[in-house]
Protein backbone atom coordinates (compact mmCIF):
# COMPACT_ATOMS: atom_id res chain seq x y z
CA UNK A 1 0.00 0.00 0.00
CA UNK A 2 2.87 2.29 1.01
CA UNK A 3 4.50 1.22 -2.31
CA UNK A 4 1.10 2.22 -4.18
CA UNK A 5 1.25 5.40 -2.31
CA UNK A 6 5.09 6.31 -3.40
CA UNK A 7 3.80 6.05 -7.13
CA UNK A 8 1.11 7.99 -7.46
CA UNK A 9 3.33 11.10 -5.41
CA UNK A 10 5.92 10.74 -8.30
CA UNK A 11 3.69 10.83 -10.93
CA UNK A 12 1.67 14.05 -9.26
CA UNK A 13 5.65 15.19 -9.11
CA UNK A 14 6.35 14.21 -12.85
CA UNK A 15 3.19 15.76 -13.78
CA UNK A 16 3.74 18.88 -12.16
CA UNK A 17 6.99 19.23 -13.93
CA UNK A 18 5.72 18.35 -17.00
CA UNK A 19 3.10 20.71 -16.76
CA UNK A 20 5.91 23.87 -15.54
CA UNK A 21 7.86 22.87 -18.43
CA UNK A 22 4.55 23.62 -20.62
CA UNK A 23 3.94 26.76 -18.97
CA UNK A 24 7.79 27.81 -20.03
CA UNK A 25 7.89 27.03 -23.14
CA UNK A 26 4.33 28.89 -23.76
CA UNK A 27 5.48 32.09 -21.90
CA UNK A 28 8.73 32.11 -23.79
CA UNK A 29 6.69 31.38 -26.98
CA UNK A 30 4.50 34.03 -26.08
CA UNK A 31 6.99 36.50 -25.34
CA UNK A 32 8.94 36.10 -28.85
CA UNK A 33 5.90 36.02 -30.31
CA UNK A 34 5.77 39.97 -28.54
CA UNK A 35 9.09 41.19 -29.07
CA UNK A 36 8.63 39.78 -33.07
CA UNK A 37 5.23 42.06 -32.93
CA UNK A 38 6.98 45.15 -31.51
CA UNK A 39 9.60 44.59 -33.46
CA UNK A 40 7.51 44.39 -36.93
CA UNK A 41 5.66 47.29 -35.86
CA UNK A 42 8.89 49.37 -35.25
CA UNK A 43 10.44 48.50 -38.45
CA UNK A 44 7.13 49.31 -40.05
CA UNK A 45 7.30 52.55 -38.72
CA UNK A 46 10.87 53.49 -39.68
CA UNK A 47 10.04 52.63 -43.37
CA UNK A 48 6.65 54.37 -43.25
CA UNK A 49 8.88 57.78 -41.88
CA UNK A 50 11.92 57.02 -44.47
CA UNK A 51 9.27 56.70 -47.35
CA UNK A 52 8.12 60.18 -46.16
CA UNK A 53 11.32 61.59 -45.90
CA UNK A 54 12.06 60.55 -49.49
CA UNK A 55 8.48 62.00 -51.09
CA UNK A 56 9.75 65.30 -49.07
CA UNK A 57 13.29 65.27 -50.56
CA UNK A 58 12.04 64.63 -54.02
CA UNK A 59 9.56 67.37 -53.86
CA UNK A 60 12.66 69.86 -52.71
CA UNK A 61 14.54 68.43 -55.64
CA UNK A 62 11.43 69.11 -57.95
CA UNK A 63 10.94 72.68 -56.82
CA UNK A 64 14.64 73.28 -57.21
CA UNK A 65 14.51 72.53 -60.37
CA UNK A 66 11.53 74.20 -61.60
CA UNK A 67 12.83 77.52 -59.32
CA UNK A 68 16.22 77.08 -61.91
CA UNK A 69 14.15 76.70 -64.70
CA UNK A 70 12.00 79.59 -64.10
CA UNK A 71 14.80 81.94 -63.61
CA UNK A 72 16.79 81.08 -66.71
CA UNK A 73 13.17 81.30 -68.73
CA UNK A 74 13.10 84.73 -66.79
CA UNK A 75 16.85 85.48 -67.49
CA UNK A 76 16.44 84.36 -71.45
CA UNK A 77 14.17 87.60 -71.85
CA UNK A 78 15.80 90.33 -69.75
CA UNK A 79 19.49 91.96 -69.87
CA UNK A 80 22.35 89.79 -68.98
CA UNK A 81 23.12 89.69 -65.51
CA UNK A 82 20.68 91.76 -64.36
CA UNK A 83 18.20 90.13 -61.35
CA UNK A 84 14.79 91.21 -61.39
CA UNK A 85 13.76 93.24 -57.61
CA UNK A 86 11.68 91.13 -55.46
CA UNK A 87 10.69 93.46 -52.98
CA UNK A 88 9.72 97.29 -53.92
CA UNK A 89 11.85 100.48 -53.21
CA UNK A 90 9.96 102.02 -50.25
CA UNK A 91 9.49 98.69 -48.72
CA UNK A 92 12.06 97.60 -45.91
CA UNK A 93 13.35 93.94 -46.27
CA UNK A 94 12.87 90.91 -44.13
CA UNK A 95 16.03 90.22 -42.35
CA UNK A 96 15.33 86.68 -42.34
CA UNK A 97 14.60 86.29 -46.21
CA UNK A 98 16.44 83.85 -47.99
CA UNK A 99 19.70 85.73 -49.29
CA UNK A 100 20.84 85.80 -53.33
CA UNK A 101 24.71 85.19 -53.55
CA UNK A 102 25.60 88.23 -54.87
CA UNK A 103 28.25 87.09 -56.90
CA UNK A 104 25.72 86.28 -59.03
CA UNK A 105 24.93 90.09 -59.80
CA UNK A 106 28.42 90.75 -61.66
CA UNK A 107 28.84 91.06 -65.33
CA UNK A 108 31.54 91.32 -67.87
CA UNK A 109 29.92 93.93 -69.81
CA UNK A 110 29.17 97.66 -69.58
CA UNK A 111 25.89 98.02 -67.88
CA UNK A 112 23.94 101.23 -69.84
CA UNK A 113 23.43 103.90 -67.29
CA UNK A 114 19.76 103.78 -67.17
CA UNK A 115 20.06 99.81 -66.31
CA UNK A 116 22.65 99.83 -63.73
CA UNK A 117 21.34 99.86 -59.97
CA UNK A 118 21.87 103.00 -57.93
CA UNK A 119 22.94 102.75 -54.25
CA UNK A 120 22.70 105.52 -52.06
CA UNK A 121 25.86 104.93 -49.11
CA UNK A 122 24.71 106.45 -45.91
CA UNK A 123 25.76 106.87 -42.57
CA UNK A 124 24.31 107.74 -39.36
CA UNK A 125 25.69 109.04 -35.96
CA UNK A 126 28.32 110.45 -36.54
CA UNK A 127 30.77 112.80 -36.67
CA UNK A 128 33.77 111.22 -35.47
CA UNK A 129 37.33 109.57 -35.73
CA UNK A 130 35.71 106.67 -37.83
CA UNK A 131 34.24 109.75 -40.22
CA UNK A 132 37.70 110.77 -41.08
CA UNK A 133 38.44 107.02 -41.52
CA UNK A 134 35.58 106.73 -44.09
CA UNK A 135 36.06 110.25 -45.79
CA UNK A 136 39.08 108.52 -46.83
CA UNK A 137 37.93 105.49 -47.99
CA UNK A 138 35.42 107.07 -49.81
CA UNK A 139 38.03 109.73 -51.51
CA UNK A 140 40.80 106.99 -52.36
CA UNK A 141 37.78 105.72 -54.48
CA UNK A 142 35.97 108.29 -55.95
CA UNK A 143 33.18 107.35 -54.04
CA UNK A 144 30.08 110.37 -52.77
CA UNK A 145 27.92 108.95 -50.11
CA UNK A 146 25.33 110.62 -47.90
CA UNK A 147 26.04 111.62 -44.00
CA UNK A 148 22.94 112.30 -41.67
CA UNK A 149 25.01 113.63 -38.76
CA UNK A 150 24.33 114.65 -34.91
CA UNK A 151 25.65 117.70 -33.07
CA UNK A 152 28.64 117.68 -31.85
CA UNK A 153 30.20 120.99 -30.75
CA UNK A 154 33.85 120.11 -30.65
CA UNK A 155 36.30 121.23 -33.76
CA UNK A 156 37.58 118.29 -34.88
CA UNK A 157 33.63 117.57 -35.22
CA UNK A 158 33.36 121.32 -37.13
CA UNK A 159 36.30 120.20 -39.73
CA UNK A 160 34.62 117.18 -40.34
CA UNK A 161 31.33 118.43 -41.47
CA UNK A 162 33.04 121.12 -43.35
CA UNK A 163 34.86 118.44 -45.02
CA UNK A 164 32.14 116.06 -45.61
CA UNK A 165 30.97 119.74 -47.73
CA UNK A 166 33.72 120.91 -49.61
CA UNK A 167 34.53 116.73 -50.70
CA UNK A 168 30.94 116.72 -52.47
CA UNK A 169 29.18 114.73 -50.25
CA UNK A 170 25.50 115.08 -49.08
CA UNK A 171 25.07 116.54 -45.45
CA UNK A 172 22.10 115.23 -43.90
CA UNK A 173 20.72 115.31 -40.39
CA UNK A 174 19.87 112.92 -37.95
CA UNK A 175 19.04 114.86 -34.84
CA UNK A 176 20.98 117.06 -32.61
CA UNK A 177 21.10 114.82 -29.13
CA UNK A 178 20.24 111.90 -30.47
CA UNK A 179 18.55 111.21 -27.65
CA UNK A 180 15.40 109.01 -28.12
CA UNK A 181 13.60 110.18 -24.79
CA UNK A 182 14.25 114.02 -25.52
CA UNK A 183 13.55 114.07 -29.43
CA UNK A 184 10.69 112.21 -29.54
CA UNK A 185 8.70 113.72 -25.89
CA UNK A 186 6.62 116.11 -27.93
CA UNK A 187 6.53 117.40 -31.83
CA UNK A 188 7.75 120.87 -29.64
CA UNK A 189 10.64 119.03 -28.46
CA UNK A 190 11.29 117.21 -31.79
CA UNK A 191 11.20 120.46 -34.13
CA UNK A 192 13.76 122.13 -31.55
CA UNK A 193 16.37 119.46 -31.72
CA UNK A 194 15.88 119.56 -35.75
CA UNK A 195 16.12 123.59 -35.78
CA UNK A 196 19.12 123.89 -33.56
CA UNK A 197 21.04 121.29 -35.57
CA UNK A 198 19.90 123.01 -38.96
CA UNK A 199 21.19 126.29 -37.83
CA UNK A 200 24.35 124.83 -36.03
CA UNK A 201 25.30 122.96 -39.74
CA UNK A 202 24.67 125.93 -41.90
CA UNK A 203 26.91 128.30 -39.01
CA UNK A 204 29.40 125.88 -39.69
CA UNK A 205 28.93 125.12 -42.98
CA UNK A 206 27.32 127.30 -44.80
CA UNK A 207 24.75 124.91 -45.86
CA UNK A 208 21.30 124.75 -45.39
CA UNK A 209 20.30 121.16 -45.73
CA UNK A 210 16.36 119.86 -46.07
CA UNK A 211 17.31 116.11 -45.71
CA UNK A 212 16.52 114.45 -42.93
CA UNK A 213 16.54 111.12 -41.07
CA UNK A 214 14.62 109.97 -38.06
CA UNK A 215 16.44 108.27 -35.15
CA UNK A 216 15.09 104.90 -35.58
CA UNK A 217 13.49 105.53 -38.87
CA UNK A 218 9.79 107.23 -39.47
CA UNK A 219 8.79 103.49 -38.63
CA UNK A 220 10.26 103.18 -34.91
CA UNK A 221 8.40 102.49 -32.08
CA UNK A 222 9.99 104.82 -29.51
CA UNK A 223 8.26 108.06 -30.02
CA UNK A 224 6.12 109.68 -27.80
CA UNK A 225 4.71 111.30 -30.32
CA UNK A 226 2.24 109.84 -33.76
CA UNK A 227 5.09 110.19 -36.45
CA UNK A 228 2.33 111.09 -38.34
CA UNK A 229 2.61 114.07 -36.77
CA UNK A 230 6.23 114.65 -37.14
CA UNK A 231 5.96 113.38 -40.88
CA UNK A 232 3.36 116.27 -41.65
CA UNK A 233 5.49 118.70 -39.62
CA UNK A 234 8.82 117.38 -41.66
CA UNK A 235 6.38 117.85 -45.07
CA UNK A 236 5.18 121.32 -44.29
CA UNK A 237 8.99 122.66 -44.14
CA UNK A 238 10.14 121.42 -47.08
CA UNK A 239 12.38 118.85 -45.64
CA UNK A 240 12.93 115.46 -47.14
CA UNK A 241 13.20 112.52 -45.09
CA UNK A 242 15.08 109.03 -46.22
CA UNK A 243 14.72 105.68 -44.31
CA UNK A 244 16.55 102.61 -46.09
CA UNK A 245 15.53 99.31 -48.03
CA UNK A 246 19.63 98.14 -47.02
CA UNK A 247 20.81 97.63 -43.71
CA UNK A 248 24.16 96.48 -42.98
CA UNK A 249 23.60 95.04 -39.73
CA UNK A 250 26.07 97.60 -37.77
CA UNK A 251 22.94 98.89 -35.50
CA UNK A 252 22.42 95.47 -34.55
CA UNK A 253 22.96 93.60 -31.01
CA UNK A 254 24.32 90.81 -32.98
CA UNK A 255 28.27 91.17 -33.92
CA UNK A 256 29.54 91.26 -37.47
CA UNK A 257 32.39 90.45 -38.68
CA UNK A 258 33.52 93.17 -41.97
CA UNK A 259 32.85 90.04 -44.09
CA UNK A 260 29.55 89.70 -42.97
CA UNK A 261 28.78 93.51 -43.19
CA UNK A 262 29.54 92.97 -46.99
CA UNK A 263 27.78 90.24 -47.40
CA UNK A 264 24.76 91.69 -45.94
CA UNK A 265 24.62 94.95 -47.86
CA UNK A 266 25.38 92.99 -50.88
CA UNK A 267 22.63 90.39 -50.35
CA UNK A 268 20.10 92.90 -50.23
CA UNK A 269 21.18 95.44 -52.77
CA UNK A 270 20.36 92.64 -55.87
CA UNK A 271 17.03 93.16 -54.59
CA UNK A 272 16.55 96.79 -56.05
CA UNK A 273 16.56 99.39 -58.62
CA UNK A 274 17.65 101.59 -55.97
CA UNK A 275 19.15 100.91 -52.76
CA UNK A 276 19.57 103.48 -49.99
CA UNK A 277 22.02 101.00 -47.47
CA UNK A 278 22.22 102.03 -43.39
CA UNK A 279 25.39 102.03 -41.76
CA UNK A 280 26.91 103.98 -38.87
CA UNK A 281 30.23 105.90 -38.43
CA UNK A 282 30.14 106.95 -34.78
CA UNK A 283 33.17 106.03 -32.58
CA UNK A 284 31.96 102.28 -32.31
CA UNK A 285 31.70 100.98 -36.00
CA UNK A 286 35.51 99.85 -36.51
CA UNK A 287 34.13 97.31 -38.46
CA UNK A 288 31.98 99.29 -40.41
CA UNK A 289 35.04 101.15 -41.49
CA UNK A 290 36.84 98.02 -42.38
CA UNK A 291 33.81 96.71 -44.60
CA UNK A 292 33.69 99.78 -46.81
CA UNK A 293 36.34 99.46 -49.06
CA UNK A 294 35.59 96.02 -50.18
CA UNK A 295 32.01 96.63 -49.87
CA UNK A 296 32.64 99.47 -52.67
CA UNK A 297 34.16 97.17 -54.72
CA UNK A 298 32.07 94.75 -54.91
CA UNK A 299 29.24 97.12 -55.57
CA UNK A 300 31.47 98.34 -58.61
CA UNK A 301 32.16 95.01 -60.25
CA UNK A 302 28.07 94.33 -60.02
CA UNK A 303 27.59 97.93 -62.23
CA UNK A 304 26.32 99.53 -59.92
CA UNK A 305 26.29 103.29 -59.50
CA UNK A 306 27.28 104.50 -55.91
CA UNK A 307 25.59 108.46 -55.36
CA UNK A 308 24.95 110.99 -53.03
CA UNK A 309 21.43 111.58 -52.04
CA UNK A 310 19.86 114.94 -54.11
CA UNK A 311 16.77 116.56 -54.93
CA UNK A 312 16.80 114.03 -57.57
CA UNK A 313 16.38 111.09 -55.01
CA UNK A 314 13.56 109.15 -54.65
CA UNK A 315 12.85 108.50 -51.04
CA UNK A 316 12.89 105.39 -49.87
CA UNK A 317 10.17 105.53 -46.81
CA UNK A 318 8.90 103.12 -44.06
CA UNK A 319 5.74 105.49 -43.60
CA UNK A 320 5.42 107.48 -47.37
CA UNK A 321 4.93 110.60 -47.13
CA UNK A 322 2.95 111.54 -49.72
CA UNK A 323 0.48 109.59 -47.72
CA UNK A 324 0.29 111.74 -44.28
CA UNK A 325 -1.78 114.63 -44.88
């Protein structure tokens, strides 16, 4: 009986073993049988993101080509080498637009004079030792450019407006102070800064200049005061106010090299007819000084025609004025 007994415990045992042998080889089963699911749908994934990587990449290479295409179709019926504006002459560029190398702007051939681009070099701020730097610059080329200047009372300050005079370039102003919170507190305080810089330049001088540029440009967003107001105050004496379409960078927080100050100016000049470019010659813009001369000539080998703002100039204008009344 006890023999009996014995048996059936080792079969319960053999069964028991048998049966935990099942249960591992069904787990394992069903865990490979998981990881092979994951594992599918993972890789299923991936291709499902490469395939829409590739429809993404062939649509880029699509519209590259049709964007070449379209140019040289464009190209085929206008003057060699000359790149049709994208953006109007009294409207102020996007920073952040894509950029045109402007390499591509240079020619082998004589441009006619009524085809070749004009650009308008001004500077703002100054005078100061960086004026005399540029005066040079600009005489060793045969360059005119355009100065809206501050006031400065000092006589090295006085020799350089006279000499920004007698060397044929434009004098402009910019403001007296050049302080934001005391020009722009009230159209009062505005037209007093502008009058006792007009007078100071012509005692100086001997010239009466009408051009003028806001601190900031007409468009800034510092003034107390509508510009509005200012603008129809500016229009009712005659004067002439410029903003630009070309900016540099110089004004910037962000730190340019001279290269990059090039680069910019050129980038944005293929863009117009007529450029008036921004750039700064108070006693910070080293660099600004070092950019010019190569800046001029590239300008020169792309034809274009490098003048001083005139009565002839058509402003370029963030707020028009023909549009204040």
């Amino acid at each position: 009986m006890e023999e009996k007994t014995n048996g059936l415990r080792d079969q319960q045992i053999r069964r028991r073993r048998i049966n935990r042998m099942k249960m591992s080889i069904v787990a394992f089963g069903a865990v490979w049988i998981l990881i092979l699911t994951i594992s599918t749908i993972v890789l299923l994934m991936k291709i499902i993101f490469l395939e829409d990587r590739m429809d993404k990449i062939a649509e880029s290479v699509i519209s590259v080509e049709q964007f070449v295409e379209n140019q040289n179709q464009k190209n085929a019926g206008s003057p060699e080498g000359k790149i049709p504006d994208t953006v109007s002459d009294n409207t102020m560029p996007d920073s952040q637009e894509a950029q045109t190398d402007g390499n591509a702007a240079k020619t082998d051939h004589i441009i006619p004079e009524e085809e070749r681009r004009k650009v308008y070099l001004t500077f703002d701020d100054g005078p100061s030792e960086n004026t005399a730097r540029i005066l040079d610059i600009l005489k060793e080329h045969n360059v005119k450019a355009t100065f809206f200047v501050t006031g400065n009372e000092e006589e090295t300050a006085k020799e350089l407006y006279r000499r920004i005079v007698d060397e044929g370039h434009t004098l402009g102003m910019h403001s007296f102070t050049h302080k934001y919170d005391v020009i722009y507190q009230s159209l009062d305080a505005y037209i007093e800064d502008m009058t006792h810089l007009q007078s100071y330049l012509e005692e100086v001088t001997g010239v009466t200049t009408n051009f003028i540029r806001f601190p900031g440009g007409s468009s800034n967003h510092v003034s107390n005061v509508d510009m509005h107001e200012l603008i129809r105050y500016v229009n009712e004496q005659g004067f002439t106010y410029f903003d630009w379409n070309v900016a540099s960078g110089d004004a910037t927080s962000q730190v340019y090299t001279p290269d990059e100050l090039v680069q910019n100016v050129i980038n944005d000049v293929v863009k117009y007819d007529t450029s008036v470019v921004l750039m700064h010659d108070s006693s910070a813009k080293g660099t600004t000084v070092e950019a010019l001369a190569p800046m001029i000539d590239q300008l020169q080998e792309m034809g274009a025609e490098l003048l001083p703002i005139d009565e002839t100039t058509k402003p370029v204008q963030h707020i028009t004025a023909d549009n204040v009344e």
